[in-house]
PDB file of N, CA and C in Angstrom:
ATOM      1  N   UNK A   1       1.537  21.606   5.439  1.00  0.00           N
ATOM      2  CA  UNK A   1       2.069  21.647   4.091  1.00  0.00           C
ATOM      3  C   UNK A   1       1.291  20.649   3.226  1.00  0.00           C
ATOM      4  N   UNK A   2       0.913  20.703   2.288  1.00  0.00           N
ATOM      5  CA  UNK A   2      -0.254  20.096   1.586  1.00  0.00           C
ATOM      6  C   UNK A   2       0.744  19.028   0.350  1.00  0.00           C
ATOM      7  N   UNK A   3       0.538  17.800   0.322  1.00  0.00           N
ATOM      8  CA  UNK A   3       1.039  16.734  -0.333  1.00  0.00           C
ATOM      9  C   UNK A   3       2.029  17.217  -1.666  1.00  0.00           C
ATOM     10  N   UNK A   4       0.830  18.055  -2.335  1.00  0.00           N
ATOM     11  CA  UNK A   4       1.251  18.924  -3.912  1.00  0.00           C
ATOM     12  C   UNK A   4       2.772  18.886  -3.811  1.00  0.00           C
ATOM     13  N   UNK A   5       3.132  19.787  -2.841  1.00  0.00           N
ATOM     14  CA  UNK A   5       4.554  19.825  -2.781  1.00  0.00           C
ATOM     15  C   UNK A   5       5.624  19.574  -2.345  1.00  0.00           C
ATOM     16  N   UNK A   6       5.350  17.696  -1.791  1.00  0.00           N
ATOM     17  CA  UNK A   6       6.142  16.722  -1.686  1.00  0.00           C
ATOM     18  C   UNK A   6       7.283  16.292  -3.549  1.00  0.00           C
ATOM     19  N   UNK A   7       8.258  16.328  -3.061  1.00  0.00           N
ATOM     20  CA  UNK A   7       8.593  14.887  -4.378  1.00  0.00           C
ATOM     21  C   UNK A   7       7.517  13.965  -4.635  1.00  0.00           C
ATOM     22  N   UNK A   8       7.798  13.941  -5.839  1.00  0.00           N
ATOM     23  CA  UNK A   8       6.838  12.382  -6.065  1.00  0.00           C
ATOM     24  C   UNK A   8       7.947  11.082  -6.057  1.00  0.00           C
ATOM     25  N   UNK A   9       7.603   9.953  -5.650  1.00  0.00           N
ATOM     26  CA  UNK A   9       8.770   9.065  -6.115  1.00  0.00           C
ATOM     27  C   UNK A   9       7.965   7.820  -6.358  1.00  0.00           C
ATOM     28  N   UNK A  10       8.897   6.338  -5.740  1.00  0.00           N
ATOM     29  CA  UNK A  10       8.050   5.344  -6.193  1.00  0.00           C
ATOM     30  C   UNK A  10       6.847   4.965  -5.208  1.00  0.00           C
ATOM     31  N   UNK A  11       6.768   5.503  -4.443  1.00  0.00           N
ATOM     32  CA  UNK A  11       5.125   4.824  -3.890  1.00  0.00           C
ATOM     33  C   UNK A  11       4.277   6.412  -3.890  1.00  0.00           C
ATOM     34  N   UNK A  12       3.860   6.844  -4.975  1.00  0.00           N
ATOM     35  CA  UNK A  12       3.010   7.820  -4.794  1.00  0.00           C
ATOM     36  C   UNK A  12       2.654   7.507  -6.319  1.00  0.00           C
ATOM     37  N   UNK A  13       1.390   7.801  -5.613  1.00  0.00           N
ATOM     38  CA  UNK A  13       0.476   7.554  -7.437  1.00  0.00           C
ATOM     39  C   UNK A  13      -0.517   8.705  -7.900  1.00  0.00           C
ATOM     40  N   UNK A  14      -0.544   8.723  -8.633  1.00  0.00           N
ATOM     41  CA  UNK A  14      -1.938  10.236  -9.269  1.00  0.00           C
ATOM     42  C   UNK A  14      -3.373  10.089  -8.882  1.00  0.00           C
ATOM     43  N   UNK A  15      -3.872  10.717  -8.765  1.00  0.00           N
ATOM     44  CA  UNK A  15      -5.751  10.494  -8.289  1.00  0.00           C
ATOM     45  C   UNK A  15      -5.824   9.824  -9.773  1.00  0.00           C
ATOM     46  N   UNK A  16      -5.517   9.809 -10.701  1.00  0.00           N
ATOM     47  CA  UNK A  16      -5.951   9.445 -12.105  1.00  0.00           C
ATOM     48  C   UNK A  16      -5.417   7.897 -12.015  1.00  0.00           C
ATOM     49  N   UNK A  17      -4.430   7.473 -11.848  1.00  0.00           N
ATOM     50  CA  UNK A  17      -3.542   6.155 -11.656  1.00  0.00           C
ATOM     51  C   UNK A  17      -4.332   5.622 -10.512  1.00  0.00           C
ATOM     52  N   UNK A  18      -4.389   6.331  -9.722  1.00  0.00           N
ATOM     53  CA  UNK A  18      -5.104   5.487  -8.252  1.00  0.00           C
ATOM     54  C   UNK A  18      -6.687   5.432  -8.464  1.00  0.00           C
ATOM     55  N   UNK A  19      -7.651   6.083  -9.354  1.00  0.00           N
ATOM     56  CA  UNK A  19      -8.720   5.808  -9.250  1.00  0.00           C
ATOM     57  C   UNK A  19      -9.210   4.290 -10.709  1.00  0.00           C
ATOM     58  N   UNK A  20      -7.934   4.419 -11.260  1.00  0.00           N
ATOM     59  CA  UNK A  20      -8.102   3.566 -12.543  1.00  0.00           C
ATOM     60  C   UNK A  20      -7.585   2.138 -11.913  1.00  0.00           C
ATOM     61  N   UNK A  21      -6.944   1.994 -10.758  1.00  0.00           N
ATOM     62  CA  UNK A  21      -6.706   1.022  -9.982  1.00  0.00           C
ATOM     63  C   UNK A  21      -7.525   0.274  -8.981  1.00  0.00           C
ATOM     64  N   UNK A  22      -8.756   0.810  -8.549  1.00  0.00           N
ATOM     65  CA  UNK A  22      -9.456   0.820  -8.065  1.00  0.00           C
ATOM     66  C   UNK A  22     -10.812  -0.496  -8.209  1.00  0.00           C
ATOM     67  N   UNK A  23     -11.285  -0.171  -9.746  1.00  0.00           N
ATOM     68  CA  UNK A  23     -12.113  -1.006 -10.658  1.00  0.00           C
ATOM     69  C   UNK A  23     -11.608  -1.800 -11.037  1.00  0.00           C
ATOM     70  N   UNK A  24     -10.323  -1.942 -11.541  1.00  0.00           N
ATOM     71  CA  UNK A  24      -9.317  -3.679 -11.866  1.00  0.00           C
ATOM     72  C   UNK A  24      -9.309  -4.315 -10.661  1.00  0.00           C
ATOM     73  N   UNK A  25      -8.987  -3.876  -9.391  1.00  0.00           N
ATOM     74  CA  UNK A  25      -9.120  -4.476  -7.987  1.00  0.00           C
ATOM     75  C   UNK A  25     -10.310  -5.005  -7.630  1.00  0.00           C
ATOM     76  N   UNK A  26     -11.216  -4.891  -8.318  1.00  0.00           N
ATOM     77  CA  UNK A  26     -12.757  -4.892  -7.899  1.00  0.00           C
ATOM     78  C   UNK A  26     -12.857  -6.376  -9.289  1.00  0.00           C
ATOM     79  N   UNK A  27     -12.797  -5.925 -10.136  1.00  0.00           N
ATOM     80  CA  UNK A  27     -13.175  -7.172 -11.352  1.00  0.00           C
ATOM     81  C   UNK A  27     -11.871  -7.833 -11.002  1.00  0.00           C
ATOM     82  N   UNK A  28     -11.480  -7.798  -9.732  1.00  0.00           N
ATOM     83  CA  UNK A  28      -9.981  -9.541 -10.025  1.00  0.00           C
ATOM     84  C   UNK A  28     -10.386  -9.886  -8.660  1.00  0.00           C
ATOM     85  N   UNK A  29     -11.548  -9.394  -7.918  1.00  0.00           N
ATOM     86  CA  UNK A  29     -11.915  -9.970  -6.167  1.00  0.00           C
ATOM     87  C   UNK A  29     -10.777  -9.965  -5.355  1.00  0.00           C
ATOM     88  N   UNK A  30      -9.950  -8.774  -5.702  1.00  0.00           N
ATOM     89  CA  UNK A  30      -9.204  -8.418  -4.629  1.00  0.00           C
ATOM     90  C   UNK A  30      -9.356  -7.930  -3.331  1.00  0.00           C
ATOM     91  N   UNK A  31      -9.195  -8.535  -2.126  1.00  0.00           N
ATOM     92  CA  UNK A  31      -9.712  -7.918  -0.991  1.00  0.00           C
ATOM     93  C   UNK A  31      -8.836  -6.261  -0.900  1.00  0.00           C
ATOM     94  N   UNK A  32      -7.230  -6.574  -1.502  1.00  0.00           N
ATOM     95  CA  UNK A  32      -6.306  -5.456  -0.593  1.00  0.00           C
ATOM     96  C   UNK A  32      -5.877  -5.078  -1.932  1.00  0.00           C
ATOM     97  N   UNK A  33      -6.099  -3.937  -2.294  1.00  0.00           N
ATOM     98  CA  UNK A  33      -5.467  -3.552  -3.821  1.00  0.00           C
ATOM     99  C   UNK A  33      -4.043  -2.501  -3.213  1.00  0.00           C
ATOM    100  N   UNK A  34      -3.014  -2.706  -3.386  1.00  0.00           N
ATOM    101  CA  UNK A  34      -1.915  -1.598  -3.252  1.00  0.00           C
ATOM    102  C   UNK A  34      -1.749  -0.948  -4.351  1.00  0.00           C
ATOM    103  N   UNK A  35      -1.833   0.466  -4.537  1.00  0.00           N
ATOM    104  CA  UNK A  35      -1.956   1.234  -5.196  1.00  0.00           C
ATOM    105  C   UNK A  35      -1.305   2.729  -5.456  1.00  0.00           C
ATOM    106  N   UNK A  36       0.160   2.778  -5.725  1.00  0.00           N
ATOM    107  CA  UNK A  36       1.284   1.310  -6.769  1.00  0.00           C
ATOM    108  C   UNK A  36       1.489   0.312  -6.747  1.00  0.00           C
ATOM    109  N   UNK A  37       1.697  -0.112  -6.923  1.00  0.00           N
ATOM    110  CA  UNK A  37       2.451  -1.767  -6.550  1.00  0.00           C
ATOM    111  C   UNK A  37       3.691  -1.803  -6.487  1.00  0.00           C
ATOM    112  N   UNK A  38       3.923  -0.916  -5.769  1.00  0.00           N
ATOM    113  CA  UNK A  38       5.376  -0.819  -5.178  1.00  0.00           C
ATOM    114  C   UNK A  38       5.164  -0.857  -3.223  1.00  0.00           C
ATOM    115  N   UNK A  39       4.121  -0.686  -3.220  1.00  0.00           N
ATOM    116  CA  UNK A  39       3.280  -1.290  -1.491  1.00  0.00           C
ATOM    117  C   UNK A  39       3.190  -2.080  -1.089  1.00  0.00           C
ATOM    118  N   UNK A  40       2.717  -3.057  -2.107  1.00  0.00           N
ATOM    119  CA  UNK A  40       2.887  -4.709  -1.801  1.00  0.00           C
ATOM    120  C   UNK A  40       3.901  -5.151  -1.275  1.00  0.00           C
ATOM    121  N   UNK A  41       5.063  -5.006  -1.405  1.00  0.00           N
ATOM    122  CA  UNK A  41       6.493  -5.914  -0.946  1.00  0.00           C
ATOM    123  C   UNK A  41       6.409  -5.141   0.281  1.00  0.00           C
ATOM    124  N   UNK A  42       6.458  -3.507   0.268  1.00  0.00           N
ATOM    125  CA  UNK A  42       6.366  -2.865   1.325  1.00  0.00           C
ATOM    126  C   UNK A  42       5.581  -3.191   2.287  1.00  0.00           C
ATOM    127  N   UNK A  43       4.117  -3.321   2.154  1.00  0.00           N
ATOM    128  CA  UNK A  43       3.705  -3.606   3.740  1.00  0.00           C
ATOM    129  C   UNK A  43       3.360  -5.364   3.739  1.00  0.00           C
ATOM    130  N   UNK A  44       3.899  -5.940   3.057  1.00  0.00           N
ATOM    131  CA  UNK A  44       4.600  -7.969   2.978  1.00  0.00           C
ATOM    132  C   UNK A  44       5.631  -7.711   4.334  1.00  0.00           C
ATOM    133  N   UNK A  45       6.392  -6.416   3.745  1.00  0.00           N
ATOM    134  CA  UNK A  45       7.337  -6.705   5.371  1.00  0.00           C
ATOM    135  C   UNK A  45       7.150  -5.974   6.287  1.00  0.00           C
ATOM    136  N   UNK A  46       6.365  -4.935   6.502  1.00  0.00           N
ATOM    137  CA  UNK A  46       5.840  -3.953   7.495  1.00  0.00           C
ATOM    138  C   UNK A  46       5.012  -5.133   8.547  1.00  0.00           C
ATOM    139  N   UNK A  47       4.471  -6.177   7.834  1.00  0.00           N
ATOM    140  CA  UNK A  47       3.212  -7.194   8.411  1.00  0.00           C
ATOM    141  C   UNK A  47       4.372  -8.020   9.337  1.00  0.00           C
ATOM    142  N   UNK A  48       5.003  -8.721   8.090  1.00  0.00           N
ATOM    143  CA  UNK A  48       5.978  -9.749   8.838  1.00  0.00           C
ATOM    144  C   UNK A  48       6.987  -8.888  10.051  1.00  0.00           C
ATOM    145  N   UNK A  49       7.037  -7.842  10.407  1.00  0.00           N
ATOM    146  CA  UNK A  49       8.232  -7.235  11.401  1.00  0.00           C
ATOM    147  C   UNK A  49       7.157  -6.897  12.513  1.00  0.00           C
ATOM    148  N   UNK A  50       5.760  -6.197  12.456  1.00  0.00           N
ATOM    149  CA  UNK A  50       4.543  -6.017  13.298  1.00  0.00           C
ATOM    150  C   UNK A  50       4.558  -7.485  13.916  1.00  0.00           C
ATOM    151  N   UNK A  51       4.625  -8.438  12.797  1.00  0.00           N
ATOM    152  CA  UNK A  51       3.805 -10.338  13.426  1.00  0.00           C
ATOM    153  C   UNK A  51       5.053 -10.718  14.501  1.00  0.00           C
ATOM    154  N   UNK A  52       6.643 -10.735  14.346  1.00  0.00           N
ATOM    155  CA  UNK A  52       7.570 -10.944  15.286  1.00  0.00           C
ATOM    156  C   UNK A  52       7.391 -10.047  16.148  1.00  0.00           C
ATOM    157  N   UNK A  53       7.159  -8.750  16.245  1.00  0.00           N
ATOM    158  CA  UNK A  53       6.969  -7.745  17.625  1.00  0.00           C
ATOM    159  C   UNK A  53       5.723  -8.493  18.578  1.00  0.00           C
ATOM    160  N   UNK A  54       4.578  -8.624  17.901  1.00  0.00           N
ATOM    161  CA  UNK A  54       3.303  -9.138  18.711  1.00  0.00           C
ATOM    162  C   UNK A  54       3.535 -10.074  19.310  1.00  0.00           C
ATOM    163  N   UNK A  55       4.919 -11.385  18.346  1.00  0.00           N
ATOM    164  CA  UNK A  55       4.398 -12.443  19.184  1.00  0.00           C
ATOM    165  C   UNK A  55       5.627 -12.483  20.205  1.00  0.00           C
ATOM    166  N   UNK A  56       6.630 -11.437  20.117  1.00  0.00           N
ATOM    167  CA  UNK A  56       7.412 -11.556  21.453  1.00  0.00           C
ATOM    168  C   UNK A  56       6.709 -10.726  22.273  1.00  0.00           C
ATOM    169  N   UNK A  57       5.413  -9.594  21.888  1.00  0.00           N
ATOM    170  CA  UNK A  57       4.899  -8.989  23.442  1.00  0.00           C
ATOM    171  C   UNK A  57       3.615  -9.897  23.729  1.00  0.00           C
ATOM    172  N   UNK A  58       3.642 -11.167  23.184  1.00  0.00           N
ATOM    173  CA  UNK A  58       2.830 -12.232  23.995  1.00  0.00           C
ATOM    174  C   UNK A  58       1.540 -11.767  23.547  1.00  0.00           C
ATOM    175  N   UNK A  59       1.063 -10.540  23.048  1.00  0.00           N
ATOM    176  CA  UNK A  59      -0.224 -10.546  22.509  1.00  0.00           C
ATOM    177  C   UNK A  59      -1.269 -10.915  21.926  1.00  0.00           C
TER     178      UNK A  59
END
């Protein structure tokens, strides 16, 4: 089933929104541009819940 005809909601952005995001990320020396910025908080805690799993499997 091809994206098109998902809902859109808050973390989905337009090829037009996401490619105009792209070049501001670039002129501010951003290593990690999230693109909405509704990703950022999102994978802030996707990282922090991955970092407690790793360090209880001792990895």
């Amino acid at each position: 089933m091809p994206t098109v005809a998902f809902p859109k909601g808050l973390f989905w952005a337009s090829a037009r929104r996401g490619a105009a995001g792209i070049p501001r990320a670039i002129d501010e020396k951003r290593d990690v541009a999230y693109l909405p910025r509704a990703w950022g908080p999102a994978m802030w805690i996707i990282r922090l819940i991955l970092e407690k799993v790793l360090k209880r499997l001792r990895l």
